[in-house]
N, C-alpha and C. Protein backbone atom coordinates (compact mmCIF):
# COMPACT_ATOMS: atom_id res chain seq x y z
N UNK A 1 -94.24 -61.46 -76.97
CA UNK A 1 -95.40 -62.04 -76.30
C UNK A 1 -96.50 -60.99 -76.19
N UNK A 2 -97.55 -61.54 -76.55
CA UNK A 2 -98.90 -60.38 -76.37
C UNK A 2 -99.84 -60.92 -75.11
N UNK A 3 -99.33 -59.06 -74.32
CA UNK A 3 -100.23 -59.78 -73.05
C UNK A 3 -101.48 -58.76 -72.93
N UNK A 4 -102.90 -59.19 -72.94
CA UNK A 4 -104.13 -58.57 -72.96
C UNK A 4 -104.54 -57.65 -71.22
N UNK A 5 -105.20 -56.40 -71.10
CA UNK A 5 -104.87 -56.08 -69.97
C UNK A 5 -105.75 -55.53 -70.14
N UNK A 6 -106.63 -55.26 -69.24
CA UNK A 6 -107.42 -53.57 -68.98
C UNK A 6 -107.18 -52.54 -69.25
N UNK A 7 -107.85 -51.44 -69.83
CA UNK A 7 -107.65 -50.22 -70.26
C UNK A 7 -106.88 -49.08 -68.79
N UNK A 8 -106.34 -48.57 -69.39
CA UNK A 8 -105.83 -47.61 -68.46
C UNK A 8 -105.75 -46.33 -68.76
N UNK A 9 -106.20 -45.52 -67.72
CA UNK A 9 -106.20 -43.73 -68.52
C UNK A 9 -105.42 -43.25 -69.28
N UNK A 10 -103.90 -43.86 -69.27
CA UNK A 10 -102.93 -43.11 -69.41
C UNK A 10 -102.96 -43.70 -71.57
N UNK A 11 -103.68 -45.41 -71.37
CA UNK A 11 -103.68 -45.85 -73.21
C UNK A 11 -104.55 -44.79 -73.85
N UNK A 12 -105.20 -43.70 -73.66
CA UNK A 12 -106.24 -43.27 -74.30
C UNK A 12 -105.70 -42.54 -75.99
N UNK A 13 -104.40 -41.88 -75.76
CA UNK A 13 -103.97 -41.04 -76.83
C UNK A 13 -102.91 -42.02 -78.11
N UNK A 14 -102.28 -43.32 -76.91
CA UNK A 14 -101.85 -44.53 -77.54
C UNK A 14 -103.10 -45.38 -78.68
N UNK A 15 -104.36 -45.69 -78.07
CA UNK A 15 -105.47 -46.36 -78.56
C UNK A 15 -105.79 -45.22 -79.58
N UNK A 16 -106.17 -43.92 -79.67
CA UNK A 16 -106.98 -43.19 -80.39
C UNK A 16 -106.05 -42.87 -81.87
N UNK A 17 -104.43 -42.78 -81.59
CA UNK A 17 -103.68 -43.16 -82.42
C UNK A 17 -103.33 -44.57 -83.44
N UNK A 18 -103.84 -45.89 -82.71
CA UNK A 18 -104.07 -47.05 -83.42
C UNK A 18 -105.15 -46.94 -84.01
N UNK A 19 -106.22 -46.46 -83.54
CA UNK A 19 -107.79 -46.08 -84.05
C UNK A 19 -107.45 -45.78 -85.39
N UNK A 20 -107.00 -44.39 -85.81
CA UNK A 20 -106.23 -44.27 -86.85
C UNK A 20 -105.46 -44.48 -87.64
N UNK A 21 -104.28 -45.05 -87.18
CA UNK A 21 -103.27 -45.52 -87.89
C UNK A 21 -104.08 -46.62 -89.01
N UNK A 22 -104.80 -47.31 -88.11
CA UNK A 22 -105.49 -48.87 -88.63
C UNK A 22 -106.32 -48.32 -89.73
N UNK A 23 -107.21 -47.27 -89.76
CA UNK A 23 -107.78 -47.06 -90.63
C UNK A 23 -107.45 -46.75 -91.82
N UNK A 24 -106.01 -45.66 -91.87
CA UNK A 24 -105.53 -44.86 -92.71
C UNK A 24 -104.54 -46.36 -93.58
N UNK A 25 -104.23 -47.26 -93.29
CA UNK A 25 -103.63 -48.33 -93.58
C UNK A 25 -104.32 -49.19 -94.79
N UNK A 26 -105.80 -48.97 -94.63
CA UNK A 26 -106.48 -49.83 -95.10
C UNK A 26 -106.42 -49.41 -96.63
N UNK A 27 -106.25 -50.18 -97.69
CA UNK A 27 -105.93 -49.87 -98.90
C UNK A 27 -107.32 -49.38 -99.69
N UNK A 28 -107.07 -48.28 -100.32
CA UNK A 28 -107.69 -47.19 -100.97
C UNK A 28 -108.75 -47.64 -102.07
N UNK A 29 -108.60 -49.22 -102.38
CA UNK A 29 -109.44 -49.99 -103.29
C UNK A 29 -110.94 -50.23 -102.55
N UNK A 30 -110.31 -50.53 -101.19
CA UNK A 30 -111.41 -50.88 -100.07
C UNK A 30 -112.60 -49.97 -99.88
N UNK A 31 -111.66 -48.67 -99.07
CA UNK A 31 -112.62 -47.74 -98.41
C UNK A 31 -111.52 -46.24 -98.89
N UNK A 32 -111.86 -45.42 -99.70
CA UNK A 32 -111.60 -44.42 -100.61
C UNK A 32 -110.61 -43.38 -99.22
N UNK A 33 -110.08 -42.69 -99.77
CA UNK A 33 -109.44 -41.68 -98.74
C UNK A 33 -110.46 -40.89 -97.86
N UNK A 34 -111.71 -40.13 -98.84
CA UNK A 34 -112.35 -39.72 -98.27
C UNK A 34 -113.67 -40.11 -97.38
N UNK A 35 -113.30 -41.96 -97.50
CA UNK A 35 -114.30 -42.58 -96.90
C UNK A 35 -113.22 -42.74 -95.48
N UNK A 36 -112.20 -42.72 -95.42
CA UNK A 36 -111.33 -43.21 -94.63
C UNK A 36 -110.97 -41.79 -93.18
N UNK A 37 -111.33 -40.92 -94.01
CA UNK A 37 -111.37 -39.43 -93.34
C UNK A 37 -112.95 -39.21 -92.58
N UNK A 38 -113.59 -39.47 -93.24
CA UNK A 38 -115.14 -39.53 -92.54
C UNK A 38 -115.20 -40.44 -90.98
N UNK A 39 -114.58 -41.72 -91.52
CA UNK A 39 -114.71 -42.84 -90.50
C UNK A 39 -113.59 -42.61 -89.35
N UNK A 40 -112.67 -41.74 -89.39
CA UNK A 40 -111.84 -41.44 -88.38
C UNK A 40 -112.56 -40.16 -88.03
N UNK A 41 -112.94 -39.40 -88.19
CA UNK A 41 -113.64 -37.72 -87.69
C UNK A 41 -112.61 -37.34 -87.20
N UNK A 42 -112.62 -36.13 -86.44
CA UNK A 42 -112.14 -35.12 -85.63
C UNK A 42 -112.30 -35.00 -84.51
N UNK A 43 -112.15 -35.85 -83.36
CA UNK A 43 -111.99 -36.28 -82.27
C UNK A 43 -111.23 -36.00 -81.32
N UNK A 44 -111.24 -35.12 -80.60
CA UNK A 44 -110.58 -34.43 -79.51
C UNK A 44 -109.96 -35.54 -78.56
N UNK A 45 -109.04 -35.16 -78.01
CA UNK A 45 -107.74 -35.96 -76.97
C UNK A 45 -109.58 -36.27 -75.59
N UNK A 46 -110.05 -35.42 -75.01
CA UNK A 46 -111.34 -35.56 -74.05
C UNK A 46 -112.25 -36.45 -74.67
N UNK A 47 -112.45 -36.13 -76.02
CA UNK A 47 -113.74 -37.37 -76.52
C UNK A 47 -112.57 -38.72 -76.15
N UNK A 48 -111.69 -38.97 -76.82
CA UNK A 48 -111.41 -39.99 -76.54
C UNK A 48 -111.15 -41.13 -75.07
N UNK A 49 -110.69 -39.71 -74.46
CA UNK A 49 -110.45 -40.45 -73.07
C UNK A 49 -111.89 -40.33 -72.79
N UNK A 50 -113.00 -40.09 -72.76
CA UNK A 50 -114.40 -39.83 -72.25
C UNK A 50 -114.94 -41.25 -72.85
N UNK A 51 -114.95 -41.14 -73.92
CA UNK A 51 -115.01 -42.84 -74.49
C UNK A 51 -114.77 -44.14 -73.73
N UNK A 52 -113.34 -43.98 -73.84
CA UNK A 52 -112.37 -45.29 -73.42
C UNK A 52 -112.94 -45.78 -71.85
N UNK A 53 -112.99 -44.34 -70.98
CA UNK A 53 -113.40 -44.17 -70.40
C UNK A 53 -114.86 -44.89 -69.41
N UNK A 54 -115.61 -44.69 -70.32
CA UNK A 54 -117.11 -45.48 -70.63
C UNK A 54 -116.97 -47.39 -71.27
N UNK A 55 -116.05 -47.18 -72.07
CA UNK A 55 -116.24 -48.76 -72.77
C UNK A 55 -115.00 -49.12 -72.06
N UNK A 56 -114.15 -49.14 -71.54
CA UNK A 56 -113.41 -49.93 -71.16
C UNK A 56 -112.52 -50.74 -71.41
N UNK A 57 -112.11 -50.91 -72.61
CA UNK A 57 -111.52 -51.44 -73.61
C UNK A 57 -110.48 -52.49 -73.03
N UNK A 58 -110.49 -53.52 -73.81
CA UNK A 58 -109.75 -54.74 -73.29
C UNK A 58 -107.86 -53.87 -74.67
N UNK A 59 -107.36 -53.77 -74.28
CA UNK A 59 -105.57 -53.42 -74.57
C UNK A 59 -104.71 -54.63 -74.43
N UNK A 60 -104.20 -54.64 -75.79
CA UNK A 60 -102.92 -55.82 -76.08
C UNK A 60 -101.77 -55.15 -75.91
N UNK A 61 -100.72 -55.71 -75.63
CA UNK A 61 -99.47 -55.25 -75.32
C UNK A 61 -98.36 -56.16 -75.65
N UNK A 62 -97.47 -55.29 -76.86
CA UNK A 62 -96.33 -56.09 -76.96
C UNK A 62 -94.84 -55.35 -76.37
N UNK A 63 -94.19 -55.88 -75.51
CA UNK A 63 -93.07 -55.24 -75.38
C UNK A 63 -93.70 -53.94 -74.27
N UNK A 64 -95.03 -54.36 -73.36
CA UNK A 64 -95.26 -53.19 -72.51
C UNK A 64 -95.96 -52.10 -73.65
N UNK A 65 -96.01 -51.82 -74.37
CA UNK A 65 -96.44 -50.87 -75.47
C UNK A 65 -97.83 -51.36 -76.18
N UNK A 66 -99.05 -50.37 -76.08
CA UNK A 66 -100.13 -50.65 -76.95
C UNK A 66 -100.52 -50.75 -78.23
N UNK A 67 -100.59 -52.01 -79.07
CA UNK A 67 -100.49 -52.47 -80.14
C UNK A 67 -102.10 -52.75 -80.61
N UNK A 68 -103.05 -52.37 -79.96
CA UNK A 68 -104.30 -52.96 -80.29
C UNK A 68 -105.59 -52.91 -79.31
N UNK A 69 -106.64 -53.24 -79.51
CA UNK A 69 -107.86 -53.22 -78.56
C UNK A 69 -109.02 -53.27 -79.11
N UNK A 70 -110.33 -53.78 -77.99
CA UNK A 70 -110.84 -54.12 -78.31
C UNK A 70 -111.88 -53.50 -77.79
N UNK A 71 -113.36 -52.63 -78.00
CA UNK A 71 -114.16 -52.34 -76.99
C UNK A 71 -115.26 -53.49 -77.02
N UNK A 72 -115.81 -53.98 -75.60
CA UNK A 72 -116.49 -54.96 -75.33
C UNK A 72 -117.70 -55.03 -74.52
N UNK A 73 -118.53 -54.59 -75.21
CA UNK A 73 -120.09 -54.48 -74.10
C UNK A 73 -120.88 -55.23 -73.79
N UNK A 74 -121.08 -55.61 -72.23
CA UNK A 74 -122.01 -56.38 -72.22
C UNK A 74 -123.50 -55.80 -71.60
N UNK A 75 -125.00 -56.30 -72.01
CA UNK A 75 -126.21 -55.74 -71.72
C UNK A 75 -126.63 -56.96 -71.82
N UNK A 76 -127.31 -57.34 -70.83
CA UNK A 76 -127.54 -58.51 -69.87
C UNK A 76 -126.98 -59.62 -70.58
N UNK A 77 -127.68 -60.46 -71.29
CA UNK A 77 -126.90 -62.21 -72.09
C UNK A 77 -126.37 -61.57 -73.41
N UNK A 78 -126.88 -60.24 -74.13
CA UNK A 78 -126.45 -59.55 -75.35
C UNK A 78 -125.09 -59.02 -75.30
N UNK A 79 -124.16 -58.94 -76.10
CA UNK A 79 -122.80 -58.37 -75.97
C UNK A 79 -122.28 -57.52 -76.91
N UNK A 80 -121.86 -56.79 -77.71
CA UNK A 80 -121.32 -55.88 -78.15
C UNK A 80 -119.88 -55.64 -78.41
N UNK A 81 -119.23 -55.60 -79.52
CA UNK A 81 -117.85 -55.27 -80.06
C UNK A 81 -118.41 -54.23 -80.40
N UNK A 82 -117.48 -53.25 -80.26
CA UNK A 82 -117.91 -51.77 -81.35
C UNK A 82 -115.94 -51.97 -81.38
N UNK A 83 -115.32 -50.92 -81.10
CA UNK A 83 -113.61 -50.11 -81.76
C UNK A 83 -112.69 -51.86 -81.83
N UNK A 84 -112.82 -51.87 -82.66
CA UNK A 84 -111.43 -53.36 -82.73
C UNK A 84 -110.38 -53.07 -83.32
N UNK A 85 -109.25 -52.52 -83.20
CA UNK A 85 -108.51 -51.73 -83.69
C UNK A 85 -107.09 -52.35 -83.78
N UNK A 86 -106.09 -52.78 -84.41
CA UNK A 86 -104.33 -53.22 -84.54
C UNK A 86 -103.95 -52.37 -84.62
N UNK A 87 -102.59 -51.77 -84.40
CA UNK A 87 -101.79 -51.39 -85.12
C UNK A 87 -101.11 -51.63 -86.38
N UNK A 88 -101.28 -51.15 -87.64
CA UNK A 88 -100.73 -52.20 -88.76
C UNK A 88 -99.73 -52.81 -88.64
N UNK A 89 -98.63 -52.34 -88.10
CA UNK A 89 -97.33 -53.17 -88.11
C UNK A 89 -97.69 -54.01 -87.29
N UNK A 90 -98.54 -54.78 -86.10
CA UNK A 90 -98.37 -55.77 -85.77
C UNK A 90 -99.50 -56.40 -86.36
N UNK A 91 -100.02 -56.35 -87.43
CA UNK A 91 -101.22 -57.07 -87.65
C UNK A 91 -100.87 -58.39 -88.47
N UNK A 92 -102.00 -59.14 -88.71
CA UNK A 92 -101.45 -60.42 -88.68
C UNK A 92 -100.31 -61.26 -88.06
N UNK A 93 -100.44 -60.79 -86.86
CA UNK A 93 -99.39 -61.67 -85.93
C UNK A 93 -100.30 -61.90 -84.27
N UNK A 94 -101.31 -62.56 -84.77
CA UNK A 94 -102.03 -63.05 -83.53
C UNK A 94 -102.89 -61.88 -82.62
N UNK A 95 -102.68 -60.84 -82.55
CA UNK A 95 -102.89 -59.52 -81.50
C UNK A 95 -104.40 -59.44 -81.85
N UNK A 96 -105.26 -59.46 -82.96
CA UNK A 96 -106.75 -59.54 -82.72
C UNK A 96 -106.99 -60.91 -82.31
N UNK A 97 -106.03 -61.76 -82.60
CA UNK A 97 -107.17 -63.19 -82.22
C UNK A 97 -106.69 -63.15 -80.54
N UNK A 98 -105.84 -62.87 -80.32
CA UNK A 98 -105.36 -62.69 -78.30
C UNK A 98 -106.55 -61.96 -77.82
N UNK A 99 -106.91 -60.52 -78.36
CA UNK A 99 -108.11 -60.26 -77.53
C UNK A 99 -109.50 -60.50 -78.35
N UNK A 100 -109.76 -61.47 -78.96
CA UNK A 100 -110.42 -61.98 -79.82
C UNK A 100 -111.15 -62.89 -78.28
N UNK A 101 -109.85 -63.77 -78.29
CA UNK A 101 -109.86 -65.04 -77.08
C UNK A 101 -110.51 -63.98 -75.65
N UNK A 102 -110.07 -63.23 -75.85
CA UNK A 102 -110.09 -62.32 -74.13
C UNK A 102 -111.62 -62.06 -74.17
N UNK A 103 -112.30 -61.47 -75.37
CA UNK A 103 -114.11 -61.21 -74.93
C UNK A 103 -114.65 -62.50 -74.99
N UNK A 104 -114.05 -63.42 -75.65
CA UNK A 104 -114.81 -64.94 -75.51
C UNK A 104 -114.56 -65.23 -73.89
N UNK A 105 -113.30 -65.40 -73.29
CA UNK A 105 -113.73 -65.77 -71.81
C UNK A 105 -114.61 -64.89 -71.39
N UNK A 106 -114.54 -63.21 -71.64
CA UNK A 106 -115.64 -63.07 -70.59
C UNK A 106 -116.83 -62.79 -71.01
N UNK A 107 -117.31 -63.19 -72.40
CA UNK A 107 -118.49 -63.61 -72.62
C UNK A 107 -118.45 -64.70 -71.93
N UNK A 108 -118.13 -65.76 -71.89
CA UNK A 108 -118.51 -67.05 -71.35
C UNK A 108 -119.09 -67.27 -69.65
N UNK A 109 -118.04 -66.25 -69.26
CA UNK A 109 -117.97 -66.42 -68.21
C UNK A 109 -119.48 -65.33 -67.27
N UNK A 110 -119.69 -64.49 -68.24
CA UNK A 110 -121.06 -63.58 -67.80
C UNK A 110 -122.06 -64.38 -68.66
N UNK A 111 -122.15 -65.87 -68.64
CA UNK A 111 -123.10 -66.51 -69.67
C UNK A 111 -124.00 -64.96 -70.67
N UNK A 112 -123.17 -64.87 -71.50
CA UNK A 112 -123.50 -64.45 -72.82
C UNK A 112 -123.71 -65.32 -74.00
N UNK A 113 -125.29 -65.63 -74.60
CA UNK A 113 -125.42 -66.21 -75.74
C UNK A 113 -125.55 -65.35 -76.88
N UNK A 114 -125.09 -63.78 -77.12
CA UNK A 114 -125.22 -63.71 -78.13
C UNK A 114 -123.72 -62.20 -77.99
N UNK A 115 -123.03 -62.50 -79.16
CA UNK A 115 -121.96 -60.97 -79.61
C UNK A 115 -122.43 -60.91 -81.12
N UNK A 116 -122.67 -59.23 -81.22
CA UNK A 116 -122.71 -58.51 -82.15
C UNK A 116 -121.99 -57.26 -82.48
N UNK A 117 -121.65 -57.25 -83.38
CA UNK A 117 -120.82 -56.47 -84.04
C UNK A 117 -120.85 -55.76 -85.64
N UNK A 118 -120.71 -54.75 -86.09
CA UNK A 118 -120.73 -53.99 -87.19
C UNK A 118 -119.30 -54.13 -87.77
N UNK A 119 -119.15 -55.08 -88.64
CA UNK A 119 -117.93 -55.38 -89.50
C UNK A 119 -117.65 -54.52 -90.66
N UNK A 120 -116.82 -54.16 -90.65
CA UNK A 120 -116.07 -53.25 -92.17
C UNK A 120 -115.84 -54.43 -93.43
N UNK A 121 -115.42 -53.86 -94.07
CA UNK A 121 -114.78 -55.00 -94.96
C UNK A 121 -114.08 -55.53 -94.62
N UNK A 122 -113.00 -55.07 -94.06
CA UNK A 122 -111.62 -55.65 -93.45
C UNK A 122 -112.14 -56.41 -92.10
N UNK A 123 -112.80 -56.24 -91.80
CA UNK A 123 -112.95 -57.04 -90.41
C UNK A 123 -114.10 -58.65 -90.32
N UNK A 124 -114.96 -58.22 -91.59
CA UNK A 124 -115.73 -59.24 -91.78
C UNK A 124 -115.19 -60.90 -92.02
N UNK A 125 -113.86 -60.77 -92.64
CA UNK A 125 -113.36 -61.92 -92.91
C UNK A 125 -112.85 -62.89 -91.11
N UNK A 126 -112.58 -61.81 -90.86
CA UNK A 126 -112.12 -62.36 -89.45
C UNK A 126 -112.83 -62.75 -88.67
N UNK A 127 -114.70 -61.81 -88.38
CA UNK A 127 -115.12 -62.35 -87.72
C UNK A 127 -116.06 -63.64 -88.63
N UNK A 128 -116.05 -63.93 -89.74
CA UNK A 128 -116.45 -65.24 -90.13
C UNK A 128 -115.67 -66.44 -89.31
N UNK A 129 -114.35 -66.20 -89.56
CA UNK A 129 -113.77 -67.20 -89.51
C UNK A 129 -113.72 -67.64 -88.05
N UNK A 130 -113.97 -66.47 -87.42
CA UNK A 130 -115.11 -67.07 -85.92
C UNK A 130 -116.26 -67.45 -85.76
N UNK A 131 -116.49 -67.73 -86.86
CA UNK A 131 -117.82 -68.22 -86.54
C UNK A 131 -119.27 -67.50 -86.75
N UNK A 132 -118.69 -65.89 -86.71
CA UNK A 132 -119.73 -65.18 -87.22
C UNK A 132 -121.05 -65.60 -88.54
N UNK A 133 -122.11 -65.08 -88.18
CA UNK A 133 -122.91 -65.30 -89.49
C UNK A 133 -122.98 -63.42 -89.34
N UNK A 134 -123.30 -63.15 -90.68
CA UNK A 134 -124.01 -62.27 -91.42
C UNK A 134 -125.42 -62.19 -91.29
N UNK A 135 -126.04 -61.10 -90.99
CA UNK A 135 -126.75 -60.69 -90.59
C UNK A 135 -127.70 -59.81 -91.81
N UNK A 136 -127.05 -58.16 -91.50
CA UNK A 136 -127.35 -57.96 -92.77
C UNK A 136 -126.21 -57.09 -93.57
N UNK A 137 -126.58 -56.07 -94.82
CA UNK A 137 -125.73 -54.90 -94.93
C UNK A 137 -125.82 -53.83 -94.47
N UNK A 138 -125.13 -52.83 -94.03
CA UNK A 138 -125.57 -51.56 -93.35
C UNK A 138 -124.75 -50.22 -94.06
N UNK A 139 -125.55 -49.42 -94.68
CA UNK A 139 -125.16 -48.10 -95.06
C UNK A 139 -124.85 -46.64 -93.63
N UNK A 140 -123.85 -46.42 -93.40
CA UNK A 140 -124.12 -45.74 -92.24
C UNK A 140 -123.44 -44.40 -92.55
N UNK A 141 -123.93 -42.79 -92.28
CA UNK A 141 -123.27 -42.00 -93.16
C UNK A 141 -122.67 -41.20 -92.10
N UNK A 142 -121.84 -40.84 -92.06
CA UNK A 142 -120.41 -40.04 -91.62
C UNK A 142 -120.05 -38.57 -92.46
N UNK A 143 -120.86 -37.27 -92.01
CA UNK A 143 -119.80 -36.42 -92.42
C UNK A 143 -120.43 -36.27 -94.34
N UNK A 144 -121.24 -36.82 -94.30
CA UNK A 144 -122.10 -36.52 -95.47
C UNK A 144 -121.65 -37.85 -96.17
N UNK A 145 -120.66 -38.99 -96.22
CA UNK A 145 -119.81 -39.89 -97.33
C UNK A 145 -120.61 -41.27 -96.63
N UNK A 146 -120.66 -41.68 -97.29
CA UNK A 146 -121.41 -43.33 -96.98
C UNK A 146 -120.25 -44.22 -97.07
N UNK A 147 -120.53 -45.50 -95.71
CA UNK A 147 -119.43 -46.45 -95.47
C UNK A 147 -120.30 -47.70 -94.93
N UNK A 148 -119.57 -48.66 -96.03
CA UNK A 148 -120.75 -49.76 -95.39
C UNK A 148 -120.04 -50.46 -94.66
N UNK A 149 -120.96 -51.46 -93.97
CA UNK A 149 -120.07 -52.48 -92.74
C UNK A 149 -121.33 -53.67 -93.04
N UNK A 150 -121.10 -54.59 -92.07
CA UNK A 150 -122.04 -55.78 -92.11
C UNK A 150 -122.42 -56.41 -90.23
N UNK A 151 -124.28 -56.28 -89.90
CA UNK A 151 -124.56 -56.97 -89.05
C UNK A 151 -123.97 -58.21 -88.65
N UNK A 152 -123.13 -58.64 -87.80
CA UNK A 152 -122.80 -59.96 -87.97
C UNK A 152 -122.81 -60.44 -86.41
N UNK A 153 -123.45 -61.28 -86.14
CA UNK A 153 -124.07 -62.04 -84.94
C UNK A 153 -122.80 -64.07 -84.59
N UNK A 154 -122.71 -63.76 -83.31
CA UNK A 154 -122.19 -65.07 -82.82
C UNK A 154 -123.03 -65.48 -82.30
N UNK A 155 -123.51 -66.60 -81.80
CA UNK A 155 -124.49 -67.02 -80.93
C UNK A 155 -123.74 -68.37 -80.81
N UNK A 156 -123.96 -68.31 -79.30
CA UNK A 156 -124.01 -69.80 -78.29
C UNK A 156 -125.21 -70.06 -77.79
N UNK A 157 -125.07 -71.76 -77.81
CA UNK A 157 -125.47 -72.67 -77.35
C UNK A 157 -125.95 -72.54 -75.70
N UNK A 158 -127.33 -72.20 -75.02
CA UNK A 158 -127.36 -72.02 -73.46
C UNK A 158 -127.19 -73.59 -72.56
C-alpha cells in the first residue's frame, strides 16, 4: 500500500538518494551518461536537507520506507512541480500517480488554476496523460552539457 505523507527531516538522505537512483536508471539512449552526471551535480547531504527543507516535499511510502516524492509549490493561484522523483524499482506501480493525486487535492483545495512544470523526456509522457499541454522546449545547461526538458502547463477551469 502507498501511503503519501509530509516530508520529514530525517527523508532528506532517503529522497536525495531516489533523486539519483531515478536518474542514473534512465536509459542511456534518452539522456547520455554525461548528461545524466550533469543533471544529478554534486550536492552535499546540507544542500539537500536545506532544500527539502524549503520545498517541502509531499513523500510516498511503501512498507514505511521512502519510495518517491514530489516537490510542490504554490505562489498565489500559480503552482509549481519542480523534483518528481521514484525509485526505479517501484516505478510503474502507481507511486507517481498516488502523489500525482496528492498535489491535485491540494491544488484544488488552495483554488489553484494553473501547475507548471519542466518535464524531461521521461516525465513528459506522464504529465500528458494528465492532461498536461506543452508549452514550449527548453535547453537548460548544467556543468557546461545541455539537457532538454519541456514547459508543460495544467490549467483549470475557475
Amino acid at each position: 500500500m502507498i501511503v503519501i505523507r509530509d516530508y520529514q527531516p530525517q527523508d532528506s538522505k532517503s529522497l536525495a538518494k531516489i533523486f539519483e537512483n531515478a536518474i542514473l536508471a534512465i536509459d542511456n539512449r534518452i539522456y547520455s551518461t554525461s548528461q545524466k552526471q550533469a543533471w544529478i551535480g554534486n550536492h552535499s547531504d546540507e544542500f539537500w536537507q536545506s532544500r527539502f527543507e524549503r520545498t517541502k516535499p509531499f513523500v510516498a511510502l511503501i512498507d514505511k520506507e521512502p519510495v518517491g516524492f514530489i516537490e510542490f509549490g504554490l505562489k498565489d493561484r500559480v503552482s509549481k512541480i519542480d523534483c518528481f522523483y521514484i525509485e526505479p524499482k517501484f516505478q510503474q506501480q502507481g507511486v507517481g500517480q498516488a502523489l500525482f493525486e496528492k498535489v491535485l487535492s491540494v491544488a484544488k483545495g488552495n483554488n489553484v488554476y494553473q501547475i507548471n512544470v519542466s518535464a524531461s523526456h521521461i516525465a513528459k509522457p506522464f504529465f500528458e496523460k494528465q492532461g498536461f499541454q506543452t508549452v514550449q522546449k527548453n535547453s537548460v545547461e548544467r556543468s557546461g552539457v545541455i539537457l532538454e526538458n519541456w514547459l508543460m502547463v495544467l490549467q483549470f477551469l475557475d
